[in-house]
Protein backbone atom coordinates (compact mmCIF):
# COMPACT_ATOMS: atom_id res chain seq x y z
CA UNK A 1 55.86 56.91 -17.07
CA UNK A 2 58.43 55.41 -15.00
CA UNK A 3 57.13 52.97 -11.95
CA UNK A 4 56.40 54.87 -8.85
CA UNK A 5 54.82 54.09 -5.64
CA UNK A 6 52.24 56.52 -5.04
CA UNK A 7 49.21 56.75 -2.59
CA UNK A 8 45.72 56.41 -3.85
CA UNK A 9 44.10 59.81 -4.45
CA UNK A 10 47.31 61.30 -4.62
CA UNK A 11 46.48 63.30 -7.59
CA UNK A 12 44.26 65.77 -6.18
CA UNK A 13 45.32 69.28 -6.09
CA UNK A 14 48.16 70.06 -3.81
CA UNK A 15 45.97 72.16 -0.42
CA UNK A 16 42.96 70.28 -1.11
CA UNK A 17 41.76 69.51 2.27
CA UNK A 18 40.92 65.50 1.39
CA UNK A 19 44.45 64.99 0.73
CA UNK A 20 45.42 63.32 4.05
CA UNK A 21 47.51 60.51 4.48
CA UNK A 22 46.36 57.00 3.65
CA UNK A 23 47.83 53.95 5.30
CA UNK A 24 50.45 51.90 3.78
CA UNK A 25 48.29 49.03 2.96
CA UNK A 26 46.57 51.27 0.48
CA UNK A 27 49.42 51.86 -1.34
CA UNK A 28 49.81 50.65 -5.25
CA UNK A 29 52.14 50.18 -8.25
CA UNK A 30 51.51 52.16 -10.48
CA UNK A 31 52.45 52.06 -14.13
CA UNK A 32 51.68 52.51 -18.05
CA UNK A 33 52.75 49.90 -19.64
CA UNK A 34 52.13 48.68 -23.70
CA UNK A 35 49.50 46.88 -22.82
CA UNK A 36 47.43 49.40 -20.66
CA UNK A 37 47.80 52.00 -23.98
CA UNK A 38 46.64 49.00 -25.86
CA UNK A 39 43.39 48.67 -24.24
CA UNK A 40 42.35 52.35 -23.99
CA UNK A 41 42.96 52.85 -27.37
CA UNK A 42 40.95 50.13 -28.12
CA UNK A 43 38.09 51.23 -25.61
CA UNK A 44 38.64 54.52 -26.99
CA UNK A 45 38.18 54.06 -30.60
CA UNK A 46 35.17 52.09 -30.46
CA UNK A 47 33.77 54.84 -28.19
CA UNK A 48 32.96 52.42 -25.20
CA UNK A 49 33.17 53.47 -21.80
CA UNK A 50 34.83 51.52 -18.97
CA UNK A 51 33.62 51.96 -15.10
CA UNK A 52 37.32 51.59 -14.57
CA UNK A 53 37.62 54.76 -15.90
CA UNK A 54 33.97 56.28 -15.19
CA UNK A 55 34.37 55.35 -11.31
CA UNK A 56 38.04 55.88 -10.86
CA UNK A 57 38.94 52.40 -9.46
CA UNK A 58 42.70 51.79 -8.11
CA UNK A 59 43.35 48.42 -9.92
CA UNK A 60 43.12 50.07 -13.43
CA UNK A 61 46.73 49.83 -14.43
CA UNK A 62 46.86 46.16 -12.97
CA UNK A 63 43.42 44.63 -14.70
CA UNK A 64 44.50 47.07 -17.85
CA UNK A 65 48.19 46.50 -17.96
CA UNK A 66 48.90 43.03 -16.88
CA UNK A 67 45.55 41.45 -16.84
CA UNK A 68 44.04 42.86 -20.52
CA UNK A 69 41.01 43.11 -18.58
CA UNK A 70 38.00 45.69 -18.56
CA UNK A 71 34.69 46.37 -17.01
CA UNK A 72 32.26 47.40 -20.03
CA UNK A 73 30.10 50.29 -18.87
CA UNK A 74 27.09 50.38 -21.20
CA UNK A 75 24.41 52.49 -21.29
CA UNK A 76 25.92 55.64 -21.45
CA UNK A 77 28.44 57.34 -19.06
CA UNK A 78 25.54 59.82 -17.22
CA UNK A 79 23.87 57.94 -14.01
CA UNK A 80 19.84 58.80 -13.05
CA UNK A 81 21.08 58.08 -9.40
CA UNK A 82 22.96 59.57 -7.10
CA UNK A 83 25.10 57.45 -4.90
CA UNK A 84 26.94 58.63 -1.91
CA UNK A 85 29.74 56.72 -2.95
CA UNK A 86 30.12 56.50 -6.82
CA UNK A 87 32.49 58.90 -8.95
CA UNK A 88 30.15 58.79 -11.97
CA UNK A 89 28.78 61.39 -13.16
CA UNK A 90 24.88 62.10 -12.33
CA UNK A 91 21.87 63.70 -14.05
CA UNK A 92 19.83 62.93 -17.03
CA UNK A 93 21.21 60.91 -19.87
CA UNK A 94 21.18 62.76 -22.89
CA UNK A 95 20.08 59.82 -25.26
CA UNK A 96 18.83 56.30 -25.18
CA UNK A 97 21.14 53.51 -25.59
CA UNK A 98 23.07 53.28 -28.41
CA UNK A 99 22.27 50.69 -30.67
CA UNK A 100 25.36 50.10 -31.93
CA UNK A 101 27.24 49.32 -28.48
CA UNK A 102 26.41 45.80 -27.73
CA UNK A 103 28.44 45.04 -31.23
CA UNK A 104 31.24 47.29 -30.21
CA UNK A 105 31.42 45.83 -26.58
CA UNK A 106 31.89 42.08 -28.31
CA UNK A 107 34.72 43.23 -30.88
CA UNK A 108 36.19 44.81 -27.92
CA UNK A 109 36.16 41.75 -26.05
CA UNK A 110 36.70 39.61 -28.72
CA UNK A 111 39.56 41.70 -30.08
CA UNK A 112 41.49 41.28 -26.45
CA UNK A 113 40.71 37.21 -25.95
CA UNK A 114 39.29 37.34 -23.06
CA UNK A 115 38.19 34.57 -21.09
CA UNK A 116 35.80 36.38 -19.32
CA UNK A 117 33.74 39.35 -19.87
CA UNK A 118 32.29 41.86 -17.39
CA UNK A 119 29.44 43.80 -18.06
CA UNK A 120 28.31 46.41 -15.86
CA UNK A 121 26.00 49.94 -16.15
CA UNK A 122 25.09 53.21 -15.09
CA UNK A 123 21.32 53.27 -13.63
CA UNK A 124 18.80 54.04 -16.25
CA UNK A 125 15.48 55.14 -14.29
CA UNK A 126 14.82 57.18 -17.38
CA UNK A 127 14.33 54.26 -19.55
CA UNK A 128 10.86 51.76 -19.23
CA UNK A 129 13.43 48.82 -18.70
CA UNK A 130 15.63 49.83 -17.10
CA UNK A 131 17.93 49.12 -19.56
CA UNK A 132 17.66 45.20 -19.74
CA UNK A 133 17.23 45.29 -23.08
CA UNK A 134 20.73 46.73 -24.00
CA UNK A 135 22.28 44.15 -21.33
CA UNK A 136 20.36 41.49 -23.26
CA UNK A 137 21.68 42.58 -26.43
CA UNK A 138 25.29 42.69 -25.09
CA UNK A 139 25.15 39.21 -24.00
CA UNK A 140 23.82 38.00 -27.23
CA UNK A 141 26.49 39.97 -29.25
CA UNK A 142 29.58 38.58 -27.10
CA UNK A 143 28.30 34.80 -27.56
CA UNK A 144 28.23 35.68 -31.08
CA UNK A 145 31.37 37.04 -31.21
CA UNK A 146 33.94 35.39 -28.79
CA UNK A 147 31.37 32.15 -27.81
CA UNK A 148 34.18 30.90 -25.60
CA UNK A 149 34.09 33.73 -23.10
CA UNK A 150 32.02 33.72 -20.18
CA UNK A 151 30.04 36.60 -18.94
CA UNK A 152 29.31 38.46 -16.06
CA UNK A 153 26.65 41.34 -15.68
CA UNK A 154 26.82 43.43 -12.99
CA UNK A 155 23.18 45.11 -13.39
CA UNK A 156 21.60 47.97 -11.53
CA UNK A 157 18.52 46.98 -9.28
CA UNK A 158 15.95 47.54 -12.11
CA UNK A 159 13.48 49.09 -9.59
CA UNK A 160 10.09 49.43 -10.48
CA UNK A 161 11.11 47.67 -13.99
CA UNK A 162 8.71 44.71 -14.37
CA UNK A 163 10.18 41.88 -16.11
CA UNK A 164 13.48 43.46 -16.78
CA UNK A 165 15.44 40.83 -14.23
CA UNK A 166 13.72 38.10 -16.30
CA UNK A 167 14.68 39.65 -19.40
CA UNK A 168 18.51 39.52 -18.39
CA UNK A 169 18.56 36.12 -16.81
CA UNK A 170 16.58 34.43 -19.73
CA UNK A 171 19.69 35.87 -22.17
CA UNK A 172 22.08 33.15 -19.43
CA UNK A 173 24.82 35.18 -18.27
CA UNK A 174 27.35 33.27 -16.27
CA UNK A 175 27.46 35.38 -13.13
CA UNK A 176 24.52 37.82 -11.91
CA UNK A 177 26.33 40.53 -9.73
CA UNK A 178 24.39 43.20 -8.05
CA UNK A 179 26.30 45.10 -5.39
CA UNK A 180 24.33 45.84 -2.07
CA UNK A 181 27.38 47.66 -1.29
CA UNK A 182 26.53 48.83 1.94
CA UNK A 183 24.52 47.55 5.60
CA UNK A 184 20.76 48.52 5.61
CA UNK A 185 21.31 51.65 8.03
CA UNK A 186 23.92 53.34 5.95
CA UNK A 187 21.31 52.90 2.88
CA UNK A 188 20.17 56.90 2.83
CA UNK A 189 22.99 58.42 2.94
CA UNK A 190 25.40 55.84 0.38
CA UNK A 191 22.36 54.42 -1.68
CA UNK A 192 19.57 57.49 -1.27
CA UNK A 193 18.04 56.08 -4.85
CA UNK A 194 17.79 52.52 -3.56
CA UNK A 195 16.08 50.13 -1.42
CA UNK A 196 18.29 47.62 0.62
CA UNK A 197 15.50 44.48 0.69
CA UNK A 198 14.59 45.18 -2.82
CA UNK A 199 18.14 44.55 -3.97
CA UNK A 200 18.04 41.55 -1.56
CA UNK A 201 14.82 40.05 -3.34
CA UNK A 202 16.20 40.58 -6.51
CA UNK A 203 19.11 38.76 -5.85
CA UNK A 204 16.98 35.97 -4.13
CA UNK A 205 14.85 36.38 -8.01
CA UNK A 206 17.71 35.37 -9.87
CA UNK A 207 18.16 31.78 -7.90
CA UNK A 208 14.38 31.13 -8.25
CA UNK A 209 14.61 31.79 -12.15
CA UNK A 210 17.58 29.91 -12.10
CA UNK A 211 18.81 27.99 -9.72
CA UNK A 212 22.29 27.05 -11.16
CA UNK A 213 23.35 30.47 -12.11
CA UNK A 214 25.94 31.92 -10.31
CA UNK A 215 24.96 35.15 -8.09
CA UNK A 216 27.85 37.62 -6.83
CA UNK A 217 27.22 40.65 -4.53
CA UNK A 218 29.41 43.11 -2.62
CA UNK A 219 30.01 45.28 -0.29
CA UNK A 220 31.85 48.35 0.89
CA UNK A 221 33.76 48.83 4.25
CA UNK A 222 34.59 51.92 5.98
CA UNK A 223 31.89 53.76 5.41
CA UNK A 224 30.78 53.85 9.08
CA UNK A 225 29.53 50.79 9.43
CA UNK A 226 29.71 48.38 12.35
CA UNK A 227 30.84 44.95 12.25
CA UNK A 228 27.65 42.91 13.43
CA UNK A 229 26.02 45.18 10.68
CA UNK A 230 28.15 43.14 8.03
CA UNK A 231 27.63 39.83 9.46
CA UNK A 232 24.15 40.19 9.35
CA UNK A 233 24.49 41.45 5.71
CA UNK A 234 26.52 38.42 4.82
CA UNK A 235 23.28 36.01 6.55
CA UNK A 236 21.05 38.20 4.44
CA UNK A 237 23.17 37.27 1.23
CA UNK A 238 23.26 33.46 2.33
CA UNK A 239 19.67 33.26 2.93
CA UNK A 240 19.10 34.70 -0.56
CA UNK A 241 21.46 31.70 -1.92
CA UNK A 242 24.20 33.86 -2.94
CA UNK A 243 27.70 32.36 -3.84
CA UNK A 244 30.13 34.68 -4.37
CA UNK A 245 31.01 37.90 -2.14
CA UNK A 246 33.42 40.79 -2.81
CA UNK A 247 34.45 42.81 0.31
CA UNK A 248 36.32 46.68 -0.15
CA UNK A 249 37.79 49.51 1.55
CA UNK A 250 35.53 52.71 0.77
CA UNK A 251 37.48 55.64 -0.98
CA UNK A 252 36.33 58.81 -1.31
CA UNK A 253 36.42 59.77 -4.75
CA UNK A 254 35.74 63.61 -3.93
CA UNK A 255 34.84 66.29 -0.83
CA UNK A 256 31.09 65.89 -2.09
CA UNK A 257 31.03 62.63 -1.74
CA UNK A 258 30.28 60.08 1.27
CA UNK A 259 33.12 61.08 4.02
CA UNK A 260 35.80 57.74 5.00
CA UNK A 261 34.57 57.07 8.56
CA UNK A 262 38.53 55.03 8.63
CA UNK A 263 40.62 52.78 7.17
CA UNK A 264 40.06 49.13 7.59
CA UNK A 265 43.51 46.73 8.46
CA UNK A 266 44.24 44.22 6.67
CA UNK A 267 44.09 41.36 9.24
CA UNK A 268 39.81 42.90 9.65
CA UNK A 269 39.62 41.98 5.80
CA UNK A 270 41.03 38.76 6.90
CA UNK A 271 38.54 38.29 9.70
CA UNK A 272 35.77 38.77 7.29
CA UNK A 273 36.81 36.54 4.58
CA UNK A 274 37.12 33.90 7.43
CA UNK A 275 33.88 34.63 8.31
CA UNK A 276 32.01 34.64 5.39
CA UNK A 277 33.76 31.67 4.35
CA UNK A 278 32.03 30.00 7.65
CA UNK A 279 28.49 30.71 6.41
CA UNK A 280 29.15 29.04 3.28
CA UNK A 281 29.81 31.51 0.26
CA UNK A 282 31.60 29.39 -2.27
CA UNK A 283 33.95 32.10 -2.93
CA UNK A 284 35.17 35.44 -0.91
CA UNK A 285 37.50 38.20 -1.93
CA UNK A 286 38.65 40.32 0.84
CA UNK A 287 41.15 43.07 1.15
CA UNK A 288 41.34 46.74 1.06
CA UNK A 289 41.85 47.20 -2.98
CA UNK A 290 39.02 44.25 -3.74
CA UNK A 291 36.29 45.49 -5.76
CA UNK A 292 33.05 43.46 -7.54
CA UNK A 293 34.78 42.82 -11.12
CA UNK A 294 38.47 42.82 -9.87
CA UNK A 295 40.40 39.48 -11.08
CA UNK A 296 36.73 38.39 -11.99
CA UNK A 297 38.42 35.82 -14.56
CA UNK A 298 40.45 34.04 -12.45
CA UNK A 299 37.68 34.21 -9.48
CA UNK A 300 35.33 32.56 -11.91
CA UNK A 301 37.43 30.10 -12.22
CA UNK A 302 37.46 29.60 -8.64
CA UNK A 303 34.14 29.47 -8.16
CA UNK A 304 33.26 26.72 -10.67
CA UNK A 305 35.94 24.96 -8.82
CA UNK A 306 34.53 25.55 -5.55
CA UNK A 307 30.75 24.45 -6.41
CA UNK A 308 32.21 21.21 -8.14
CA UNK A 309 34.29 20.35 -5.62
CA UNK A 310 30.80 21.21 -3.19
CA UNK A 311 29.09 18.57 -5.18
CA UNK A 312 31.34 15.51 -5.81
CA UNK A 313 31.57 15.41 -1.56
CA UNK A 314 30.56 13.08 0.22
CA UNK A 315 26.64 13.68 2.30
CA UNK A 316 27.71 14.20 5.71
CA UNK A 317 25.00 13.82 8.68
């Protein structure tokens, strides 16, 4: 496929109603090149699933084509919940987890070098863990395989699942990421499954386990939410010690889904990251195409950076 400049969500049906025009800013490159056929026919033959694919995410050409990047999806590709917002499919899994995928997610990420490895899944209410136990396993089989890389989980919010946030944080990820992904008011119609101050606590968990790992959360804009809403959001976050926060435009994956209430400007994403920056988050990405694991390497990176550099100043006061 030759380059093209095309709008997202652009390849719905021609007359389908939620084909109106996005703004400029939300505009991408799109493009196939070796590398992106490289990686899905990797992902593909070890039967793995990606929520690049599974959610439909913009970037997937970039973090695919140029990057050699992927979010692992384990767990299966069939959600218990159903989100407002999220393109994956819902309903009862058909199976329990596959034993065999924590050893094909490692010789996936081994197999592509990468530096760092995001792990991420569908919600597994079925299941008496939650599915800890096959995000444990993952960990283990990646620092067996490719020892160098460092890994980020993006986990659901294990609700009801005694011990299953232990479980993960004992097998020392290097990131904890669990999205909030909206303000507490929108919570029933984007997050109907989940509970906004339980996701809070558990994010508040992972700093009392262990204080030095890095936590990561994220939110959603343009969902019909009002400013003040996020700033309070973004206390809520700082109270619970988090250090890393992701901000997106909302895009409505299909008519069933949660409706865009509009599109947020650029120079708003701006605002944001200023602001969030001012209540101390060590890191903040912040523009319309952001989303949690985009450019999670090199924003790793960053945030070692920015918590070293935190330490080595000087006491002020």
């Amino acid at each position: 496929m030759d380059e093209d400049l095309v709008q997202l969500g652009a390849s719905r049906p021609p007359g389908d109603p939620a084909r109106r025009p996005r703004p400029e800013w939300l505009r991408i490159q799109l493009a196939t090149p070796a590398e992106y056929h490289k990686v899905r026919k990797l992902v593909g033959g070890l039967h793995l699933n990606t929520v690049c694919e599974a959610a439909r995410c913009p970037n997937i050409y970039e973090c695919w084509g140029r990057h050699g990047t992927a979010t692992f999806m384990i767990l299966g590709d069939v959600c218990t919940r159903r989100c407002g917002f999220c393109a994956v499919t819902s309903g009862r899994p058909p199976a329990g987890p596959d034993p065999l995928e924590p050893d094909h997610v490692a010789r996936a990420v081994a197999s592509m070098g990468l530096r760092h490895a995001v792990v991420t899944s569908v919600d597994r209410d079925d299941l008496e863990d939650g599915g800890a136990g096959q995000f444990v396993a993952t960990i283990k089989a990646i620092r067996a395989a490719a020892p160098r890389t460092t890994i980020e989980v993006l986990t659901p919010d294990f609700l009801k699942k005694d011990g299953a946030l232990e479980r993960v944080i004992e097998a020392q990820p290097d990131v904890f990421n669990h999205n909030l992904e909206t303000v507490p008011r929108l919570y029933q119609s984007v997050r109907p499954g989940a509970r906004y101050f339980h996701s809070l606590r558990l994010l508040d968990r992972v700093k009392e386990l262990d204080p030095a790992m890095f936590t990561k959360s994220g939110l959603m804009v343009g969902l019909g939410e009002e400013i003040p809403e996020v700033h309070q959001v973004m206390d809520d976050l700082r109270a619970a010690d988090v250090d890393f926060l992701t901000i997106g435009q909302y895009l409505q994956p299909t008519l069933k889904h949660h409706a865009v209430a509009r599109f947020v400007e650029p120079q708003e994403f701006d605002a944001l990251k200023h602001h969030a920056f001012g209540k101390g988050f060590l890191m903040v990405a912040a523009s319309p195409l952001t989303r949690s694991s985009y450019l999670a390497g090199d924003d790793f990176e960053k945030l070692r950076a920015a918590r070293a550099a935190k330490l080595s100043a000087p006491a002020t006061g």
